[in-house]
C-alpha atoms as a PDB file:
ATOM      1  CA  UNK A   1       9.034-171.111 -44.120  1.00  0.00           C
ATOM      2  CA  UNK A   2       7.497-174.293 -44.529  1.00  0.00           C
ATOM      3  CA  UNK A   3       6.502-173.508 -47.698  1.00  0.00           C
ATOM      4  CA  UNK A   4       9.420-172.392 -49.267  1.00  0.00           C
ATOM      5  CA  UNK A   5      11.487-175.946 -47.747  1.00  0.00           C
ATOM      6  CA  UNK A   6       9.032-177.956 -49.760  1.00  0.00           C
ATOM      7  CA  UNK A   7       9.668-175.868 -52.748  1.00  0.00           C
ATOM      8  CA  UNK A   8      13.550-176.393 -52.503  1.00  0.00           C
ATOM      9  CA  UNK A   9      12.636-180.210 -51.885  1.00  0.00           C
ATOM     10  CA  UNK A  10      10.410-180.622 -54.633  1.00  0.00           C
ATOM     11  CA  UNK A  11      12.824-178.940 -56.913  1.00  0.00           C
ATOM     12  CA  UNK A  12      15.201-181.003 -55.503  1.00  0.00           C
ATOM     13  CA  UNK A  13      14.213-184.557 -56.222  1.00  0.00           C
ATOM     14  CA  UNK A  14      13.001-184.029 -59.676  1.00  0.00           C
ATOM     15  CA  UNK A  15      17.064-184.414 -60.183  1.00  0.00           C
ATOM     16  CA  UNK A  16      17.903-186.462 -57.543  1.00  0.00           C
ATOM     17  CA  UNK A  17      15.647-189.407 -58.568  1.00  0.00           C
ATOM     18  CA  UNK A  18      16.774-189.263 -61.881  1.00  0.00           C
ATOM     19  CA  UNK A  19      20.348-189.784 -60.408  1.00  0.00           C
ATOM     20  CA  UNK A  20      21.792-193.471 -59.266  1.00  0.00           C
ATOM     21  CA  UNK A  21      24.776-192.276 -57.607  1.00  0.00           C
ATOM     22  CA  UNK A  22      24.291-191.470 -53.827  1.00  0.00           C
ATOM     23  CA  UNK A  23      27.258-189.289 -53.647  1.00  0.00           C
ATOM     24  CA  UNK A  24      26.112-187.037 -56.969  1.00  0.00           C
ATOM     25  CA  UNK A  25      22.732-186.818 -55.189  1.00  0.00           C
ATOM     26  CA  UNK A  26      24.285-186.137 -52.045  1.00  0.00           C
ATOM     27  CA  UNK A  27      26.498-183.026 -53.922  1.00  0.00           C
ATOM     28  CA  UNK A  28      22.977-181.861 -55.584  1.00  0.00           C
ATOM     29  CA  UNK A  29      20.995-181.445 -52.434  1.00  0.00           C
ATOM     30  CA  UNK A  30      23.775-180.080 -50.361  1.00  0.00           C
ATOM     31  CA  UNK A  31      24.315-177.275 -53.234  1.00  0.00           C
ATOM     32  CA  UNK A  32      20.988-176.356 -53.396  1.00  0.00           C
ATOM     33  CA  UNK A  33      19.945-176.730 -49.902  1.00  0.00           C
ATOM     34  CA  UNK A  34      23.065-173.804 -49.200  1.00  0.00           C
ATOM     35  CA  UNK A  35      22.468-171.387 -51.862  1.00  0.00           C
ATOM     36  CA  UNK A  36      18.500-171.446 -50.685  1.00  0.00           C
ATOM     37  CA  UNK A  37      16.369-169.032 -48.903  1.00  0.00           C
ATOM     38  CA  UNK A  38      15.948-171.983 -46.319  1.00  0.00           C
ATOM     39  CA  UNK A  39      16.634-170.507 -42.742  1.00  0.00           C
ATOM     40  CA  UNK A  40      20.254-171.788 -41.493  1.00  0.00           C
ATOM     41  CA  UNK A  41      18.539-173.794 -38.617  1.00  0.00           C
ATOM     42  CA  UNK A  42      16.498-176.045 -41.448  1.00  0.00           C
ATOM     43  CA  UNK A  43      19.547-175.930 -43.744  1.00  0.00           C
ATOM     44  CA  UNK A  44      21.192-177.751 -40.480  1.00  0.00           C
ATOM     45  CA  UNK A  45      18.475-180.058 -39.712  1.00  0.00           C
ATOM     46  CA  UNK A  46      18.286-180.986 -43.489  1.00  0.00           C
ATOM     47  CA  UNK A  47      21.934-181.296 -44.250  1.00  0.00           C
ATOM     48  CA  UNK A  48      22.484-183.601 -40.873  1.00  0.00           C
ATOM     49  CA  UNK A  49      19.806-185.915 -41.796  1.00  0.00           C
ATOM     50  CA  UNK A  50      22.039-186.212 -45.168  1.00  0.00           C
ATOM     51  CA  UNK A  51      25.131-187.523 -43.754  1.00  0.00           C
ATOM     52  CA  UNK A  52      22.787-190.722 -42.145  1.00  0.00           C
ATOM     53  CA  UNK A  53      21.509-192.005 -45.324  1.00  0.00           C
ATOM     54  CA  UNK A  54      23.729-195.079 -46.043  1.00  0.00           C
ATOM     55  CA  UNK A  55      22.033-195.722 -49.609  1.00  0.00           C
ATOM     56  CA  UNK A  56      20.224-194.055 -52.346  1.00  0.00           C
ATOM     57  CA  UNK A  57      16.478-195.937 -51.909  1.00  0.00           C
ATOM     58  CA  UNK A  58      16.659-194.419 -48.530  1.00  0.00           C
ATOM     59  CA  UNK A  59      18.077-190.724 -49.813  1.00  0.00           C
ATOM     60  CA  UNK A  60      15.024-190.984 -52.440  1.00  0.00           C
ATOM     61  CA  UNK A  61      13.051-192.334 -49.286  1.00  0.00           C
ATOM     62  CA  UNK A  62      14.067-189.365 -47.203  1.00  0.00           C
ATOM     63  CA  UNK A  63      12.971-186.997 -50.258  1.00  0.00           C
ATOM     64  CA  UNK A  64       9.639-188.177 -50.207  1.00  0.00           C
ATOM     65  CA  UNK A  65       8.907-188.512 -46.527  1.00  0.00           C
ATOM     66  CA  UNK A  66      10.220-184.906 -45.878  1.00  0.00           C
ATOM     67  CA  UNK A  67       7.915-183.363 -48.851  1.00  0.00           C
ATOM     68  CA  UNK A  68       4.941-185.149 -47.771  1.00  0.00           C
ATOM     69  CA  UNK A  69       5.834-183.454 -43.943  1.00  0.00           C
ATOM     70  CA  UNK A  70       5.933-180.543 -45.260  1.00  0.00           C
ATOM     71  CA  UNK A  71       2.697-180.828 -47.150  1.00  0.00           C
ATOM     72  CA  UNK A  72       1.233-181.355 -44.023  1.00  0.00           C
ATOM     73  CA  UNK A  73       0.654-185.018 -44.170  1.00  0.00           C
ATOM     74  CA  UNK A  74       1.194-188.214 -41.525  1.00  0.00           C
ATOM     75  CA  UNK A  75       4.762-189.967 -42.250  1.00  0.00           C
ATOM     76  CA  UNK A  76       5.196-192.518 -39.802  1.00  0.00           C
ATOM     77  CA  UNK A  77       3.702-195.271 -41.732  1.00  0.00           C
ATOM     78  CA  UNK A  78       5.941-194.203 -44.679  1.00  0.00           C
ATOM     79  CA  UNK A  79       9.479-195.799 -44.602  1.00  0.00           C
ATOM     80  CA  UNK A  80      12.694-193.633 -44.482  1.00  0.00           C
ATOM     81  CA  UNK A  81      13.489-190.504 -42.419  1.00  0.00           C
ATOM     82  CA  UNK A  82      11.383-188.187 -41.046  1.00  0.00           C
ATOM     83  CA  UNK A  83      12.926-184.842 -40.546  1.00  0.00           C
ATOM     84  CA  UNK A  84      14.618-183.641 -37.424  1.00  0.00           C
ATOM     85  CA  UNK A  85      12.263-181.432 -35.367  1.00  0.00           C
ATOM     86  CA  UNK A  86      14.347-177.814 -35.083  1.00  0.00           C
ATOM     87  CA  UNK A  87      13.936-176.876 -31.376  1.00  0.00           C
ATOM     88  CA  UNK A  88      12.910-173.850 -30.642  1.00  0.00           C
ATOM     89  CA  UNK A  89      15.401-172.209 -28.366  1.00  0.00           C
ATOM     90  CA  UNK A  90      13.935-170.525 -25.144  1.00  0.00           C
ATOM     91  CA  UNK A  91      13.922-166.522 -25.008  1.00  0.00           C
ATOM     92  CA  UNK A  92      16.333-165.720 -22.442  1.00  0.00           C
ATOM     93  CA  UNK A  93      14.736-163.022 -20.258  1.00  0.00           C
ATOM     94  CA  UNK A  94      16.961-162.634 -17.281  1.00  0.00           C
ATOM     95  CA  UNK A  95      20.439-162.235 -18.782  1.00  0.00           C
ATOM     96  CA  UNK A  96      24.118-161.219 -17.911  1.00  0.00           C
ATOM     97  CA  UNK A  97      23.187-157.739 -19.535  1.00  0.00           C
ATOM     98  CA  UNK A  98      20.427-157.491 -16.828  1.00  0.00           C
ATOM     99  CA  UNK A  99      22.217-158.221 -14.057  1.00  0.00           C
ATOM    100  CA  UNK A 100      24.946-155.373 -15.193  1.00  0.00           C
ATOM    101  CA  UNK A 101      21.383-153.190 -15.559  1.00  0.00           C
ATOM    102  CA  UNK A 102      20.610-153.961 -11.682  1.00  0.00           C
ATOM    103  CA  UNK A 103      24.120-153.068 -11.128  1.00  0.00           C
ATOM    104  CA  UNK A 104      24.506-149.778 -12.559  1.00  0.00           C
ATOM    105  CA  UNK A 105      20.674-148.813 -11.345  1.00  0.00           C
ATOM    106  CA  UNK A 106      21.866-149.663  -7.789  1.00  0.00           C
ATOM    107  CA  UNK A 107      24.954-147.910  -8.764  1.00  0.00           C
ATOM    108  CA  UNK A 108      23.743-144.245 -10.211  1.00  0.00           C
ATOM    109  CA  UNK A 109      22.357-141.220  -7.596  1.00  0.00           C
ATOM    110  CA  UNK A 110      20.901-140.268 -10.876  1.00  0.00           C
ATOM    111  CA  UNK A 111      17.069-140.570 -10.533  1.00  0.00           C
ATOM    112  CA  UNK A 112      16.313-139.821 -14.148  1.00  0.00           C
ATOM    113  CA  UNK A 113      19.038-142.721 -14.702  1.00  0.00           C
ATOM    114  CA  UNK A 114      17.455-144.782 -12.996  1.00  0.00           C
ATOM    115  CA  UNK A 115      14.175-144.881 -14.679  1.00  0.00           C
ATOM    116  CA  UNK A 116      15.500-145.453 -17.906  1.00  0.00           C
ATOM    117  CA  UNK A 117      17.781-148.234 -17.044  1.00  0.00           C
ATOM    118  CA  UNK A 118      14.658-149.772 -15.260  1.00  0.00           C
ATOM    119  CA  UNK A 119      12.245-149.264 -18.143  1.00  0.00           C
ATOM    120  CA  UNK A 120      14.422-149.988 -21.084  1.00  0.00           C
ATOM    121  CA  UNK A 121      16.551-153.223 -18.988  1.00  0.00           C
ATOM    122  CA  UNK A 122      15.026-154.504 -16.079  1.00  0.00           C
ATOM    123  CA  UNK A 123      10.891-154.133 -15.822  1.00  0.00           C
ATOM    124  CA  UNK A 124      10.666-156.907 -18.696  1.00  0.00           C
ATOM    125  CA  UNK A 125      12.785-159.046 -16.673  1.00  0.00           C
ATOM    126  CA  UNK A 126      10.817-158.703 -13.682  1.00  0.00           C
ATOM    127  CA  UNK A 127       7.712-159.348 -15.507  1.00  0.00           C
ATOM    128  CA  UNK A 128       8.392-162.532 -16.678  1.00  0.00           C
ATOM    129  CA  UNK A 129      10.305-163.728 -13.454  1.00  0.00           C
ATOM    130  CA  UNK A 130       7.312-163.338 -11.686  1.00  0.00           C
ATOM    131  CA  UNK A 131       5.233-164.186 -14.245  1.00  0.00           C
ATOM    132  CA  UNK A 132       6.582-167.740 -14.623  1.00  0.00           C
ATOM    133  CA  UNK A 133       7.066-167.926 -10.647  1.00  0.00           C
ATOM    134  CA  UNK A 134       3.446-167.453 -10.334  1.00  0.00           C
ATOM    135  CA  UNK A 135       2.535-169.886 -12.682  1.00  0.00           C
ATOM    136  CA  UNK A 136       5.041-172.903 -12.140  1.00  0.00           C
ATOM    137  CA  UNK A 137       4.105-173.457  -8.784  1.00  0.00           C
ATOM    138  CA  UNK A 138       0.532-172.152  -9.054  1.00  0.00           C
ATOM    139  CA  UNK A 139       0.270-169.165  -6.583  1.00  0.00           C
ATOM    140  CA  UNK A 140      -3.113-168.930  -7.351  1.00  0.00           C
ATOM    141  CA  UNK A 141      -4.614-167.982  -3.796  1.00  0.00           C
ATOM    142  CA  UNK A 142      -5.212-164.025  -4.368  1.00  0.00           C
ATOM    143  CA  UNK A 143      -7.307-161.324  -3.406  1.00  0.00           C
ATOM    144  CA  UNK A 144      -6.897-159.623  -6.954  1.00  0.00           C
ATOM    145  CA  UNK A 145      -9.000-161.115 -10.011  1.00  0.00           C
ATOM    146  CA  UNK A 146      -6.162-160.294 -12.216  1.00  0.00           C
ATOM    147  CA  UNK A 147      -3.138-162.153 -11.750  1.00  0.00           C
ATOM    148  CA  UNK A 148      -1.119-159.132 -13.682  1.00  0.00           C
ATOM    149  CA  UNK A 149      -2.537-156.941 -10.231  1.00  0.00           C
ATOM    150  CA  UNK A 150      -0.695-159.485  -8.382  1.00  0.00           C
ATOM    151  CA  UNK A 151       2.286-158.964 -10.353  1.00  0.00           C
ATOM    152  CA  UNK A 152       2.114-155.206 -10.058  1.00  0.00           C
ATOM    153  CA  UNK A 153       2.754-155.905  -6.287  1.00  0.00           C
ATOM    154  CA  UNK A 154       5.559-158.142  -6.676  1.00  0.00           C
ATOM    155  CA  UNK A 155       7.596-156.039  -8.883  1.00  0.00           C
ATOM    156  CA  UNK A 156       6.973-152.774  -6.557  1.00  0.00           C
ATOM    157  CA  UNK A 157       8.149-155.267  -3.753  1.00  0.00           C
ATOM    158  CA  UNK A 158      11.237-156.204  -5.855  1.00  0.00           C
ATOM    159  CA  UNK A 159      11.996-152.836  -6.605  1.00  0.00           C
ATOM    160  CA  UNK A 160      11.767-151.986  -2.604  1.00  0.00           C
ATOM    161  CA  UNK A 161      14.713-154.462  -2.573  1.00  0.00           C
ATOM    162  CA  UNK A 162      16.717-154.096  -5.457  1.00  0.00           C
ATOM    163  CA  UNK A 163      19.231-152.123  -3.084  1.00  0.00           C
ATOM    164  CA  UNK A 164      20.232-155.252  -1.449  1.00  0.00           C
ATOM    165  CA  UNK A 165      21.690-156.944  -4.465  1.00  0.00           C
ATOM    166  CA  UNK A 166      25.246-156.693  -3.940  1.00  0.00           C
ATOM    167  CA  UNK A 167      27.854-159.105  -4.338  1.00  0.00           C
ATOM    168  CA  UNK A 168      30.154-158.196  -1.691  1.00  0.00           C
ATOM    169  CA  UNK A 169      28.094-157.516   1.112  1.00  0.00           C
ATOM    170  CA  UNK A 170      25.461-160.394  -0.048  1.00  0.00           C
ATOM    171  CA  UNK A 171      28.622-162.946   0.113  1.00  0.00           C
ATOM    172  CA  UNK A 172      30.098-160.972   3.250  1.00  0.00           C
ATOM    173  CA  UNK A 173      26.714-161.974   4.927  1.00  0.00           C
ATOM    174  CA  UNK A 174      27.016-165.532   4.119  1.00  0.00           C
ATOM    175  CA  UNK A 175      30.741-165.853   5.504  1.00  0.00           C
ATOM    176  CA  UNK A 176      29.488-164.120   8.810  1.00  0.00           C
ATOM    177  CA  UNK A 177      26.540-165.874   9.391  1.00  0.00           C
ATOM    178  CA  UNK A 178      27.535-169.621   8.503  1.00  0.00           C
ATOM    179  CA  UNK A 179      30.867-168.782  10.193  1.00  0.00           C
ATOM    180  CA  UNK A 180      29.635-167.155  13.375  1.00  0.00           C
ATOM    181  CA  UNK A 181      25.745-167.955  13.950  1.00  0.00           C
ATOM    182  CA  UNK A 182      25.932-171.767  12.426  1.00  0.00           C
ATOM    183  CA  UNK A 183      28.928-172.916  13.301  1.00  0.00           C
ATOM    184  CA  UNK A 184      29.537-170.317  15.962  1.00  0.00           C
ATOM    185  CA  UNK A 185      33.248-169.841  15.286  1.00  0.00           C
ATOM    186  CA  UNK A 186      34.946-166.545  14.911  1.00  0.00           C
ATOM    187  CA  UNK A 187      34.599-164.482  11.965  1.00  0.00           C
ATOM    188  CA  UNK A 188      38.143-162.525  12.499  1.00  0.00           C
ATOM    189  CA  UNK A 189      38.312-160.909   8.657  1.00  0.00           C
ATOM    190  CA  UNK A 190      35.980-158.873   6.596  1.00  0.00           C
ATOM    191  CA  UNK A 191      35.333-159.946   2.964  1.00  0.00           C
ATOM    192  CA  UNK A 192      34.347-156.754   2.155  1.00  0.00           C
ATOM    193  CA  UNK A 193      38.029-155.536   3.099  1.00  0.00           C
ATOM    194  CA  UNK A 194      39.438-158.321   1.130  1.00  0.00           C
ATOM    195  CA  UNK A 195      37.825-157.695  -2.184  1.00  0.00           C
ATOM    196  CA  UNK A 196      37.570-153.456  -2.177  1.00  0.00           C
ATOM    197  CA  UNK A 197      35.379-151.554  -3.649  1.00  0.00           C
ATOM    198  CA  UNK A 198      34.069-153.502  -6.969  1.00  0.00           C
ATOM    199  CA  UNK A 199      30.671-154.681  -8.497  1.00  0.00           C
ATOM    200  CA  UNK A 200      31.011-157.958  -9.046  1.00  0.00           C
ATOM    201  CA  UNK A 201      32.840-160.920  -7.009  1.00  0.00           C
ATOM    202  CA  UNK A 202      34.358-164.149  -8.787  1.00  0.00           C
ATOM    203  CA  UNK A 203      34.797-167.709  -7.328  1.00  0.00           C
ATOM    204  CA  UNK A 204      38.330-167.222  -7.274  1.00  0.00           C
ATOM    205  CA  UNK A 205      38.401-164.791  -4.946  1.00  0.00           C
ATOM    206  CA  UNK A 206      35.668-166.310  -2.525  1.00  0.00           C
ATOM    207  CA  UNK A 207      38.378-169.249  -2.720  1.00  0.00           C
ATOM    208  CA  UNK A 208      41.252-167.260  -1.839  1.00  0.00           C
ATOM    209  CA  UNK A 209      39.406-165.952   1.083  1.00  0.00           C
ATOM    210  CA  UNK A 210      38.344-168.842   2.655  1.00  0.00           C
ATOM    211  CA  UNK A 211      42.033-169.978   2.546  1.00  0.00           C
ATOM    212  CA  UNK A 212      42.788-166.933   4.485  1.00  0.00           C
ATOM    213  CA  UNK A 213      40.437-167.977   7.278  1.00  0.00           C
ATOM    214  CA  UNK A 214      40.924-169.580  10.973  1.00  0.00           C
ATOM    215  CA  UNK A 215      38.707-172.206  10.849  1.00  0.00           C
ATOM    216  CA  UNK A 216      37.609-175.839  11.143  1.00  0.00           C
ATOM    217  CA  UNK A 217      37.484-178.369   7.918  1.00  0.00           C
ATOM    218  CA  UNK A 218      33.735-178.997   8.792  1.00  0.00           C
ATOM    219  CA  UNK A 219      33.223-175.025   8.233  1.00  0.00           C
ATOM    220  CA  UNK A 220      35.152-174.243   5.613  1.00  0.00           C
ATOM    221  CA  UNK A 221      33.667-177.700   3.380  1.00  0.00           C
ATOM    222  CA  UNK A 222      30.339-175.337   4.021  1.00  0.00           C
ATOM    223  CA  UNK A 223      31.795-172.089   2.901  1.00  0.00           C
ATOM    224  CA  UNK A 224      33.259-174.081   0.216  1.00  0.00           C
ATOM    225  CA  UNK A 225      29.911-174.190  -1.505  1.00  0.00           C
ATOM    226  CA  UNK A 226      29.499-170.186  -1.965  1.00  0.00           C
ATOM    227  CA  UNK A 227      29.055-168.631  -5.063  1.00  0.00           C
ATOM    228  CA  UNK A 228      28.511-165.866  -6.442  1.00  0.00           C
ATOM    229  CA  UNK A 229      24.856-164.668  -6.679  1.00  0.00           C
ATOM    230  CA  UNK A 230      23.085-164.414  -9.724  1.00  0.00           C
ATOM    231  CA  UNK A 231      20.362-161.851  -9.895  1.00  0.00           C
ATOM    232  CA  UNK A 232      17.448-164.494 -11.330  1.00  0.00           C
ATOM    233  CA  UNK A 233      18.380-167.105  -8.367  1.00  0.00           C
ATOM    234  CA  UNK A 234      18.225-163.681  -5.968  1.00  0.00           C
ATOM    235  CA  UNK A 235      15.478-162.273  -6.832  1.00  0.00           C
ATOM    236  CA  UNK A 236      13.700-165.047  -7.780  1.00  0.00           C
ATOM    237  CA  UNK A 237      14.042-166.278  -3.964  1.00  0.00           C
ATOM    238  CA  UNK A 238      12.607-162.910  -2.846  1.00  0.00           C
ATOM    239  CA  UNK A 239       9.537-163.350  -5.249  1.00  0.00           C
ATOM    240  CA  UNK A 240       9.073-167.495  -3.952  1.00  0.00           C
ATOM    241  CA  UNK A 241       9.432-166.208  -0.649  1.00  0.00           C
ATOM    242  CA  UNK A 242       6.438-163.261  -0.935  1.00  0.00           C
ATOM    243  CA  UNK A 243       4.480-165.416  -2.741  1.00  0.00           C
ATOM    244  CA  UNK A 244       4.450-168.556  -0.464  1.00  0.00           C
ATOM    245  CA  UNK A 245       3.309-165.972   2.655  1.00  0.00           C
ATOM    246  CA  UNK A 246       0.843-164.386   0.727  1.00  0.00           C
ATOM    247  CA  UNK A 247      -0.607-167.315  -1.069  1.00  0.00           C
ATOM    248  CA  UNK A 248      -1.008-168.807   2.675  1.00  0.00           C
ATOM    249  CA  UNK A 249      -2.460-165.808   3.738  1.00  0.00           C
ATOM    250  CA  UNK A 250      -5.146-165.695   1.457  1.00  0.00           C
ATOM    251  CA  UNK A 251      -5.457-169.927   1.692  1.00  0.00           C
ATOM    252  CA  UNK A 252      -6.050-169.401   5.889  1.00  0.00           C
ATOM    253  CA  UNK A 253      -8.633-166.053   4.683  1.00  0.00           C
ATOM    254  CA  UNK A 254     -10.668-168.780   2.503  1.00  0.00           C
ATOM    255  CA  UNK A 255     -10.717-171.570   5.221  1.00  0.00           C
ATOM    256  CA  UNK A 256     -12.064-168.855   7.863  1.00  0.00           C
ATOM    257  CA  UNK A 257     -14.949-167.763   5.374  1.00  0.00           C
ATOM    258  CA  UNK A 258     -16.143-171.298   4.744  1.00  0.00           C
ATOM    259  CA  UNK A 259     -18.550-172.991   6.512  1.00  0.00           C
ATOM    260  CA  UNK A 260     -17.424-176.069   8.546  1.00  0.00           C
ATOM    261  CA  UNK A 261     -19.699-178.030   6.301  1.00  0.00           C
ATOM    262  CA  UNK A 262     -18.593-177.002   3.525  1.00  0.00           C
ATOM    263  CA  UNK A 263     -14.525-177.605   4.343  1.00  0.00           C
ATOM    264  CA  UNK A 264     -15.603-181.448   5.450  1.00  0.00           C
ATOM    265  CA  UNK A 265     -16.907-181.839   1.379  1.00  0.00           C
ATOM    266  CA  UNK A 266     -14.096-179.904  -0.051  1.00  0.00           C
ATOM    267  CA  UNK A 267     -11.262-181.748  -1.659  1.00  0.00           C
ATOM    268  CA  UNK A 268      -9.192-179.358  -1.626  1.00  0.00           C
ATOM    269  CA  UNK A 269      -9.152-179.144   1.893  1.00  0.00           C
ATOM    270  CA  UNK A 270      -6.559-181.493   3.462  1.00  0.00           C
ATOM    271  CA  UNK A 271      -7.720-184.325   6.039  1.00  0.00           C
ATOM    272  CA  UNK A 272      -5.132-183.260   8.307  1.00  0.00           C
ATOM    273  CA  UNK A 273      -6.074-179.505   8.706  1.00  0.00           C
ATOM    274  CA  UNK A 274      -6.309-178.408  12.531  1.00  0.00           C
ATOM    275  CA  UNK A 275      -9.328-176.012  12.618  1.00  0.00           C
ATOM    276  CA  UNK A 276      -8.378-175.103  15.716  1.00  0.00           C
ATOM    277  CA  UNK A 277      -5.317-173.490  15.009  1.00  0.00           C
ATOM    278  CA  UNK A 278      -6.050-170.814  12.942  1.00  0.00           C
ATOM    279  CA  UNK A 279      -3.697-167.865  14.155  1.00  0.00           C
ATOM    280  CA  UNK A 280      -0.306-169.617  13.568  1.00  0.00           C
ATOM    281  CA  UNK A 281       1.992-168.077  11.645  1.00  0.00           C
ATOM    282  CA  UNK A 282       1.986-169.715   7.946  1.00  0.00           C
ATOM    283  CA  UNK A 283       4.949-171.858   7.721  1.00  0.00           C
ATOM    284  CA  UNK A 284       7.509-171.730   4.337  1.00  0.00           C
ATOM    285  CA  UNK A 285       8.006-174.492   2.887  1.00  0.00           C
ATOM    286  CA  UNK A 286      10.842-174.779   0.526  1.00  0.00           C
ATOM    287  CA  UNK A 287       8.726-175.952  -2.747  1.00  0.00           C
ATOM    288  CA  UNK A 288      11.448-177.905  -3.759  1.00  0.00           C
ATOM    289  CA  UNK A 289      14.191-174.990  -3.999  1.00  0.00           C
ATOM    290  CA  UNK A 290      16.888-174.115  -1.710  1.00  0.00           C
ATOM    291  CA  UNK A 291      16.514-170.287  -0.235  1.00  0.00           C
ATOM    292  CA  UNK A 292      19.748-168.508  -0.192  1.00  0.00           C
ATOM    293  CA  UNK A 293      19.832-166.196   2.500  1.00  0.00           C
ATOM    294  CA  UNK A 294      19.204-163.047   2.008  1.00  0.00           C
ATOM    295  CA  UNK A 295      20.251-159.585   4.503  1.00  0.00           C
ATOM    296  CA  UNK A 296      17.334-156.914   4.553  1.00  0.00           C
ATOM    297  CA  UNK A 297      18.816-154.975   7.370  1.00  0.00           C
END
């Protein structure tokens, strides 16, 4: 595509240098740039950086610089405007369309169904969610030499709890347990009740349900803060969670295979780490993320 801009530009300023007037050159580069196979991000970028130039040295300025970029040659020695950088926009992979897939797989007693929804709208989704989870904060303490092994086992895991995601009985479990076990007041209604049989729950009517409720300012401020869950924040949790015990795991396996010796000359070994405490449970640390809580009974 680069190619074909510097074609349109080079076309371009054989007229527009030949032309005084800003606004005529202005009209000539805006006409050509629209009617040209230039894709309608460029045509943007282009057409923006137009509307900047106050005078025509810097329009025939801007000409120049933007051929010689797209020739492949160094402009920031060269005075005038360099053109706008087109972000890239980020592949979506965990969508509204497959959170409605997750729905409607939970929701079908068709097994055949099922696999289809799961192949054609969710597997992909999974991949990449653990994928990048893996990755970003560097789970990298495995037994398997390929990472996509690992990754197998995640998404079998995920699909072991893919029942779970529901909205009313994933928000019914937040009002009883920050109602009852944190602030150990009573929990007299039943969300669940409240909101009948449907797939998906909106603020509002979290909202309206907490006004219905008996119970101090402090605890309704908290419940104040539900939302509804999203999928990629649920089952992202699930996969930070699994990872964080197994990476540990596999961290306290390497520390009792190597030699003393060798864990007082290794780096990567903290300073602080009690040798003598070996068979304590690993502890989860948050890695920067808050866990939502999440029901498996």
């Amino acid at each position: 595509m680069s190619d074909v801009i510097k074609s349109v530009l080079v076309d371009i300023s054989n007229d527009v240098w030949k032309n005084n007037n800003l606004e005529e050159s202005k009209k000539i580069i805006e006409e050509r740039i629209n009617s040209s196979r230039i894709e309608t991000a460029d045509k943007f970028s282009i057409l923006n950086n137009l509307k900047k130039i106050k005078n025509k040295k810097e329009l025939d300025l801007y000409l120049g610089n933007s051929i010689l970029f797209f020739e492949g040659h160094s402009v920031n020695n060269v005075q005038g405007y360099k053109p706008e950088k087109i972000k890239k926009s980020k592949k979506i992979y965990f969508t509204r369309d497959t959170e409605d897939a997750i729905i409607a797989y939970n929701n079908s007693l068709d097994y055949g169904e099922k696999s289809k929804i799961y192949e054609k709208e969710i597997h992909d989704a999974f991949f990449k969610l653990t994928e990048n989870i893996i990755h970003t904060f560097k789970f990298y303490n495995t037994d398997v030499e390929d990472l996509k092994d690992l990754q197998h086992e995640l998404i079998i895991f995920l699909l072991s709890k893919i029942h779970l995601y529901n909205h009313r009985k994933n928000i019914q479990d937040r009002f009883r347990k920050i109602i009852s076990k944190e602030f150990k007041e009573i929990y007299s209604l039943n969300f669940e009740d409240f909101v009948g049989d449907i797939d998906r729950v909106s603020q509002e009517q979290i909202n309206e349900f907490i006004l219905l409720l008996d119970i101090s300012d402090e605890c309704r401020e908290k419940l104040q803060k539900i939302t509804p869950p999203k999928a990629y924040s649920y089952f992202g949790t699930i996969v930070k969670r699994w990872l964080i015990v197994y990476n540990d795991k596999n961290y306290q396996k390497k520390i009792d295979k190597t030699p003393l010796e060798d864990l007082e000359q290794d780096e990567k070994f903290s300073d602080e780490l009690d040798l003598g405490n070996f068979t304590q449970e690993p502890s989860i640390p948050s890695n920067g993320a808050d866990f939502i809580i999440i029901d498996e009974t």
